[in-house]
C-alpha atoms as a PDB file:
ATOM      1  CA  UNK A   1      18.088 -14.459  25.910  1.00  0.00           C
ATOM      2  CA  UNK A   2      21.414 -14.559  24.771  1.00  0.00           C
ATOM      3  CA  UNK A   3      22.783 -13.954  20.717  1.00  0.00           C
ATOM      4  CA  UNK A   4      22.730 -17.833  19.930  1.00  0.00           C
ATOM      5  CA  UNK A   5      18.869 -17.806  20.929  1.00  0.00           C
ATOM      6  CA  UNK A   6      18.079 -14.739  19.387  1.00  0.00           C
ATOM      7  CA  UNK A   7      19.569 -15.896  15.712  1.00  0.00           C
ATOM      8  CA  UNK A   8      17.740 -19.265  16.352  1.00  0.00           C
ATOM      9  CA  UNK A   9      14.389 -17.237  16.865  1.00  0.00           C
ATOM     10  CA  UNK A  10      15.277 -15.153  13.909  1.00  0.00           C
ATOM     11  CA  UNK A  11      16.041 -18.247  11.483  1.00  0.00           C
ATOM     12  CA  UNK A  12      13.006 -19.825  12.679  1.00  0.00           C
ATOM     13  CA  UNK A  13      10.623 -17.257  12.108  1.00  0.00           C
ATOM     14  CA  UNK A  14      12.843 -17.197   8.479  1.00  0.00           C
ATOM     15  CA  UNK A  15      12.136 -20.885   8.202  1.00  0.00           C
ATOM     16  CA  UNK A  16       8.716 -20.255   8.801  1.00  0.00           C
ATOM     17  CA  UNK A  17       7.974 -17.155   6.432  1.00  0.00           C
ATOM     18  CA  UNK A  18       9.909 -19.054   3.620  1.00  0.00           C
ATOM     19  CA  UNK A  19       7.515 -21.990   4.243  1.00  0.00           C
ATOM     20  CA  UNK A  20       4.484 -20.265   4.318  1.00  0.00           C
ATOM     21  CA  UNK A  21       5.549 -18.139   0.863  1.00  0.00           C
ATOM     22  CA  UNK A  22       5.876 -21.299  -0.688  1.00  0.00           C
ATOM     23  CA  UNK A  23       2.743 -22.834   0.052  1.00  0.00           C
ATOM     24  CA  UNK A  24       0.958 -19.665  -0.714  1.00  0.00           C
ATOM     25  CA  UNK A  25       2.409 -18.930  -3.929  1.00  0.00           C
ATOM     26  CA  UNK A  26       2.509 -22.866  -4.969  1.00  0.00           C
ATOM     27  CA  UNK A  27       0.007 -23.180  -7.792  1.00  0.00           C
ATOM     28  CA  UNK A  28       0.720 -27.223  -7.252  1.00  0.00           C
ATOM     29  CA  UNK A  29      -0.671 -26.500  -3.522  1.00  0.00           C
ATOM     30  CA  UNK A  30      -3.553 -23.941  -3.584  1.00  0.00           C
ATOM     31  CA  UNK A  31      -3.770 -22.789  -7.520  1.00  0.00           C
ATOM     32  CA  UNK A  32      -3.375 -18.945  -6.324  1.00  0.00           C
ATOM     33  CA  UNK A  33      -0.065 -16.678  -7.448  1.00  0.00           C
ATOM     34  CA  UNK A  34       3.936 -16.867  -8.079  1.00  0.00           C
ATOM     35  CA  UNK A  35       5.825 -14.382  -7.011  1.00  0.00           C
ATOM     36  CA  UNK A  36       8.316 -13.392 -10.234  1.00  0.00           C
ATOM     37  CA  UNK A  37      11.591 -12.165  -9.866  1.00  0.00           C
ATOM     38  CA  UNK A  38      10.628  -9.035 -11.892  1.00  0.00           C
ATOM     39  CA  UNK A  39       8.170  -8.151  -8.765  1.00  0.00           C
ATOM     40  CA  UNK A  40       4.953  -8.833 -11.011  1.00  0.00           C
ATOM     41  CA  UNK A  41       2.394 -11.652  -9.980  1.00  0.00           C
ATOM     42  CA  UNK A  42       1.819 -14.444 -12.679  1.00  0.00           C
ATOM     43  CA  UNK A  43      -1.471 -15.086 -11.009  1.00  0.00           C
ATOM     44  CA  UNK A  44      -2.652 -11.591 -11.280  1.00  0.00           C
ATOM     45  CA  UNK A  45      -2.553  -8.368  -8.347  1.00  0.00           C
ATOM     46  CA  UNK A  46      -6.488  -9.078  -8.710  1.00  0.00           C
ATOM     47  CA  UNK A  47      -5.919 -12.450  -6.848  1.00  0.00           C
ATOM     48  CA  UNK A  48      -3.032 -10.843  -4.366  1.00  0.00           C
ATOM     49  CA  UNK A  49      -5.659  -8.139  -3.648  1.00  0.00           C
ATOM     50  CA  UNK A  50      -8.873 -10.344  -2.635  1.00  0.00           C
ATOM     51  CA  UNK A  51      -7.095 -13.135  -1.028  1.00  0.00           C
ATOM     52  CA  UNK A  52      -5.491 -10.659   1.460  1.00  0.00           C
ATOM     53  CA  UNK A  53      -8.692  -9.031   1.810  1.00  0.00           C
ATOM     54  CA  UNK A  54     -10.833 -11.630   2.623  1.00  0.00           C
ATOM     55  CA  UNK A  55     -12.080 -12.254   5.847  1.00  0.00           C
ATOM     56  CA  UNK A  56     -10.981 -16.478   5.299  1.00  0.00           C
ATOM     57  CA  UNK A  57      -7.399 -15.548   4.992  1.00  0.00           C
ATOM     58  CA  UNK A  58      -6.927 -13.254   7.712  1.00  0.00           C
ATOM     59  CA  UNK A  59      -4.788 -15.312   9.545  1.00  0.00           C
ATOM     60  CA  UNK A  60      -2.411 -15.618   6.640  1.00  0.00           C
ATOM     61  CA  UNK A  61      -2.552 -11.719   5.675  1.00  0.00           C
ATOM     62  CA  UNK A  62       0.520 -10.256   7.995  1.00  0.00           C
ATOM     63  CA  UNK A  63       2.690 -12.978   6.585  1.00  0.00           C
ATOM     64  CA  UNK A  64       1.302 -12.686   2.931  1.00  0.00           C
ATOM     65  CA  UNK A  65       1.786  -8.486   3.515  1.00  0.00           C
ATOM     66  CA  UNK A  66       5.098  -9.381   4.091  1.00  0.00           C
ATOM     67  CA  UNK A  67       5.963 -11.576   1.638  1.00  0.00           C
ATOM     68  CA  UNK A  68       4.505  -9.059  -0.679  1.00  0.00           C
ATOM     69  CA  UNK A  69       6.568  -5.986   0.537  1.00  0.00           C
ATOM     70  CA  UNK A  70       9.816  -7.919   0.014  1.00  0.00           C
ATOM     71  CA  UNK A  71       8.342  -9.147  -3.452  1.00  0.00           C
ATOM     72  CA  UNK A  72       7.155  -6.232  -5.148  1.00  0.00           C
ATOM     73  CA  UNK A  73       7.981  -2.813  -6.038  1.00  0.00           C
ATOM     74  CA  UNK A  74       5.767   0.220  -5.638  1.00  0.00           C
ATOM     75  CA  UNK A  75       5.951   1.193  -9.022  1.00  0.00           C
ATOM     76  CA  UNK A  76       4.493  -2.606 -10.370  1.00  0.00           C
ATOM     77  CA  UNK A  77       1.752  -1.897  -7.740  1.00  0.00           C
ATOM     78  CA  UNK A  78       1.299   2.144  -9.386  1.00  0.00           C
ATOM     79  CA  UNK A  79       1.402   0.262 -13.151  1.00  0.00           C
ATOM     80  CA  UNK A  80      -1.105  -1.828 -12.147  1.00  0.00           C
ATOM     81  CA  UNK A  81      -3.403   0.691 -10.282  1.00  0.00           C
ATOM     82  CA  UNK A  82      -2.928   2.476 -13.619  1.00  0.00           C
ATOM     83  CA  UNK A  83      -5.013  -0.065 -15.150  1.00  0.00           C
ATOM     84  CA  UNK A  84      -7.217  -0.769 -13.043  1.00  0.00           C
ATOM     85  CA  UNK A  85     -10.829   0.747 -13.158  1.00  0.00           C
ATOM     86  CA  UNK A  86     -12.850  -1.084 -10.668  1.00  0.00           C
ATOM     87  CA  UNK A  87     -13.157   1.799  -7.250  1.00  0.00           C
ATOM     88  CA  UNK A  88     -13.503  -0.871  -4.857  1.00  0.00           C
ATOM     89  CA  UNK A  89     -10.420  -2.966  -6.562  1.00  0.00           C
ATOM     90  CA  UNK A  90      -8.278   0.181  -6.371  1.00  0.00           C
ATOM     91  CA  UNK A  91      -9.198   1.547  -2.647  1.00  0.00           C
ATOM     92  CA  UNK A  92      -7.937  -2.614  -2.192  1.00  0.00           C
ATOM     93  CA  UNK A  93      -5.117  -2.096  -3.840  1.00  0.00           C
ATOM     94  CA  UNK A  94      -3.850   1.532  -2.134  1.00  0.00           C
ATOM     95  CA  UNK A  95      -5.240  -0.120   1.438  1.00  0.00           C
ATOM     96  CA  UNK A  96      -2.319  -3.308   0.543  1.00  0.00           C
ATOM     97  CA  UNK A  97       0.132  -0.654   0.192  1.00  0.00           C
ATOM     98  CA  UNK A  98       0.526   1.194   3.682  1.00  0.00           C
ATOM     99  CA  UNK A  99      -0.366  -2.363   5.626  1.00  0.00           C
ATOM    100  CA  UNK A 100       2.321  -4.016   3.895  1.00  0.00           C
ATOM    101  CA  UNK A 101       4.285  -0.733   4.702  1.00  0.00           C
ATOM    102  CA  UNK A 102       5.430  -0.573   0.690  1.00  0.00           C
ATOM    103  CA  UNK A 103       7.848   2.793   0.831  1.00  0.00           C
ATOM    104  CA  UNK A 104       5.833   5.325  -0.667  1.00  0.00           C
ATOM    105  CA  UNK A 105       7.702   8.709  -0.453  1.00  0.00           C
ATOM    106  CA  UNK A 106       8.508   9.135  -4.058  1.00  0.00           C
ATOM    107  CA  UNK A 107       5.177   9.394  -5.391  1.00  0.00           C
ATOM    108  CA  UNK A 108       3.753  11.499  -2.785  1.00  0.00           C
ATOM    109  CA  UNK A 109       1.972  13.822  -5.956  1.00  0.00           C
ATOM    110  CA  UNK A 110       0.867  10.176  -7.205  1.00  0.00           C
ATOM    111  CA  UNK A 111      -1.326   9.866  -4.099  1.00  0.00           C
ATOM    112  CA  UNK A 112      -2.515  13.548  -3.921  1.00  0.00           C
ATOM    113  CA  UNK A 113      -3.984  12.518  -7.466  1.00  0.00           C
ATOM    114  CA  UNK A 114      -5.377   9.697  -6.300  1.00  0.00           C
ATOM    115  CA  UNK A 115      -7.119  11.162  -3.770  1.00  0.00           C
ATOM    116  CA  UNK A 116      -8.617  13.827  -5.415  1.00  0.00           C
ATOM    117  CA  UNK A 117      -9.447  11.827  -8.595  1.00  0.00           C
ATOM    118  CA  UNK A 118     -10.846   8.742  -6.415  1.00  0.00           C
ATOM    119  CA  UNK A 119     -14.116   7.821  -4.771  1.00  0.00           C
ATOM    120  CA  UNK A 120     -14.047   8.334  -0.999  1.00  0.00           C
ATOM    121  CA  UNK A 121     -13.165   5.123  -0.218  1.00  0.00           C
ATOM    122  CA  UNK A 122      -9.598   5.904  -2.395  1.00  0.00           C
ATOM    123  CA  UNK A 123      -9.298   8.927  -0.358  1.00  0.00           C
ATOM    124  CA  UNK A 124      -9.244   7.301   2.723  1.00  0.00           C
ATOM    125  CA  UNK A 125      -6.556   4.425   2.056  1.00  0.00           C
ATOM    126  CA  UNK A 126      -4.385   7.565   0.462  1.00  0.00           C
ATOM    127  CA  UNK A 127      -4.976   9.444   3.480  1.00  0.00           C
ATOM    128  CA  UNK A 128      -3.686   6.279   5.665  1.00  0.00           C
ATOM    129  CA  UNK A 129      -0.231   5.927   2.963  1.00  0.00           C
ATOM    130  CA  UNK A 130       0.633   9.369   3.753  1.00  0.00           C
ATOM    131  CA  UNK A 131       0.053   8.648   7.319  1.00  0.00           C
ATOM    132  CA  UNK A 132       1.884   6.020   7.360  1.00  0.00           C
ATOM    133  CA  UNK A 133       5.315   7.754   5.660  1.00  0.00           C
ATOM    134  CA  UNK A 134       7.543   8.528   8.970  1.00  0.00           C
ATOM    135  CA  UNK A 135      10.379  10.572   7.479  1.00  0.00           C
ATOM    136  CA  UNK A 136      10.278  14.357   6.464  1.00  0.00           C
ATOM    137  CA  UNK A 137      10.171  15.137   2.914  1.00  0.00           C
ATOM    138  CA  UNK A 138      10.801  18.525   1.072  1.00  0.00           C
ATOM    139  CA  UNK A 139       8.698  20.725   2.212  1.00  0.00           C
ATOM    140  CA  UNK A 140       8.599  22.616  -1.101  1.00  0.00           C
ATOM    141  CA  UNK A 141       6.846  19.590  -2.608  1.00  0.00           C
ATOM    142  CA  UNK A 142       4.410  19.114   0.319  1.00  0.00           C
ATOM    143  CA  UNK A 143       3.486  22.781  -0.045  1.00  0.00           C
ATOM    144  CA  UNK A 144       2.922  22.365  -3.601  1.00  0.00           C
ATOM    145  CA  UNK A 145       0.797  19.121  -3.142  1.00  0.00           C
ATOM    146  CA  UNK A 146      -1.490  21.108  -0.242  1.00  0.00           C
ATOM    147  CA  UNK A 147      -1.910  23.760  -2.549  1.00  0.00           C
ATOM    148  CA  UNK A 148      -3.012  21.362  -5.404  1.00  0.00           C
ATOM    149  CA  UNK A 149      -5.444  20.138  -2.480  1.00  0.00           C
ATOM    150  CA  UNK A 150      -6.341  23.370  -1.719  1.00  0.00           C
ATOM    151  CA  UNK A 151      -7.618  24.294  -5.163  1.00  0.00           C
ATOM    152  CA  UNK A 152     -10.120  21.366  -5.595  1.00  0.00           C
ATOM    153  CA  UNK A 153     -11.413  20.432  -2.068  1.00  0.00           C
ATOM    154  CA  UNK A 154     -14.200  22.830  -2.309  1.00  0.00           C
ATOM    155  CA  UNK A 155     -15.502  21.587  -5.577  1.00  0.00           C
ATOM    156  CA  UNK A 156     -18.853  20.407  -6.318  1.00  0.00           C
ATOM    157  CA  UNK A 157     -17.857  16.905  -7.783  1.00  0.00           C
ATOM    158  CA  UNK A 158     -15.247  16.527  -4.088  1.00  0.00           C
ATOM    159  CA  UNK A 159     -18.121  17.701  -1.350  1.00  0.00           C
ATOM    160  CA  UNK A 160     -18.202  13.908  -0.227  1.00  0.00           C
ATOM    161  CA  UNK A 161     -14.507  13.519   0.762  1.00  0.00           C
ATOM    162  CA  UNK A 162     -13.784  17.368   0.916  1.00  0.00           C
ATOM    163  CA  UNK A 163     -13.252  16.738   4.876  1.00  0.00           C
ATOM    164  CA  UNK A 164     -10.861  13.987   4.114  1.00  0.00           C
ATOM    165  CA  UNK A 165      -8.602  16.367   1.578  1.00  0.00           C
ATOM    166  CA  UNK A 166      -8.935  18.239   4.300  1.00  0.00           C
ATOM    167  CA  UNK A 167      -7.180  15.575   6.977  1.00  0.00           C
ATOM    168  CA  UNK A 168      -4.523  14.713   3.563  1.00  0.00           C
ATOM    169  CA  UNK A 169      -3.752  18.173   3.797  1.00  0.00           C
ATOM    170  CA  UNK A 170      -2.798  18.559   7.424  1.00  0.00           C
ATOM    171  CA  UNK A 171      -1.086  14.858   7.079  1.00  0.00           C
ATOM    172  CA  UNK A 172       1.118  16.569   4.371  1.00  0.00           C
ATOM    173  CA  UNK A 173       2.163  19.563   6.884  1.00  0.00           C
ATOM    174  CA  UNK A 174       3.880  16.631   9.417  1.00  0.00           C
ATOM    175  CA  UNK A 175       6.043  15.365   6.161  1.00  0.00           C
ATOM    176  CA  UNK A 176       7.092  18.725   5.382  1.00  0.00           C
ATOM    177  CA  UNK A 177      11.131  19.357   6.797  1.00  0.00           C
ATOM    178  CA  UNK A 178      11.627  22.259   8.738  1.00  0.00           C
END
């Protein structure tokens, strides 16, 4: 394949992504979300979370992650799991962040608290975030965050996901910079 076909392939699959983010976000078209420029949702995260995570969709949800990633910052999606109460909603809403691959290595203590606040489900999707980071961070911070794991995993009110703070832990030792 030579350059010409490769930048055709590339503004195709453009052409394509573009069309698809319009009809998906077209309230004219299927009454779901906008995208703003400001990176919020007019239609609500709560409809951005359950259409990506329902089984009808699911041949729309790679292109919808995407469109999402270049869309919205990490910190709207942190304000809005601020607010939000619901456990299932917000193990949704940290599972949308590492499969749309949002960059979460800023707010690794964000996660820790997550975790260890969450149910297990939460625990689970934080453990998959951190997972998911592939850079090195400092490992003065990781430290810190293992030992903040270290302190509560043994606790009465974590016994159900003290195995997982356990994996979070260990997932925090391959971030750490040597």
């Amino acid at each position: 394949m030579n350059e010409t076909e490769d930048n055709g392939d590339l503004f195709e699959y453009t052409k394509d992504l573009n069309e698809l983010k319009n009809k998906l976000f077209d309230p004219e078209q299927y009454s779901t979300l906008i995208v703003a420029n400001e990176g919020e949702l007019e239609g609500g995260f709560d409809k951005f979370f359950a259409f990506v995570s329902s089984r009808e969709n699911i041949d729309f949800k790679e292109d919808a992650l995407a469109i999402f990633k270049q869309e919205v910052s990490i910190e709207a999606v942190i304000d809005f799991l601020n607010t939000e109460t619901d456990e299932k909603k917000r193990a949704q809403i940290l599972c949308t962040v590492w499969e749309a691959g949002l960059d979460a290595t800023k707010h690794i203590p964000y996660w820790v608290d997550c975790a260890i606040k969450g149910s297990f489900e939460e625990c689970i999707e934080v453990l998959s975030i951190i997972e998911n980071i592939e850079t090195t961070l400092d490992t003065k911070e990781m430290e810190a965050q293992q030992q903040k794991l270290n302190a509560v995993k043994n606790l009465d009110e974590n016994a159900d996901k003290s195995g997982l703070l356990d994996a979070l832990e260990g997932a925090l030792d391959f971030l750490k910079t040597y």
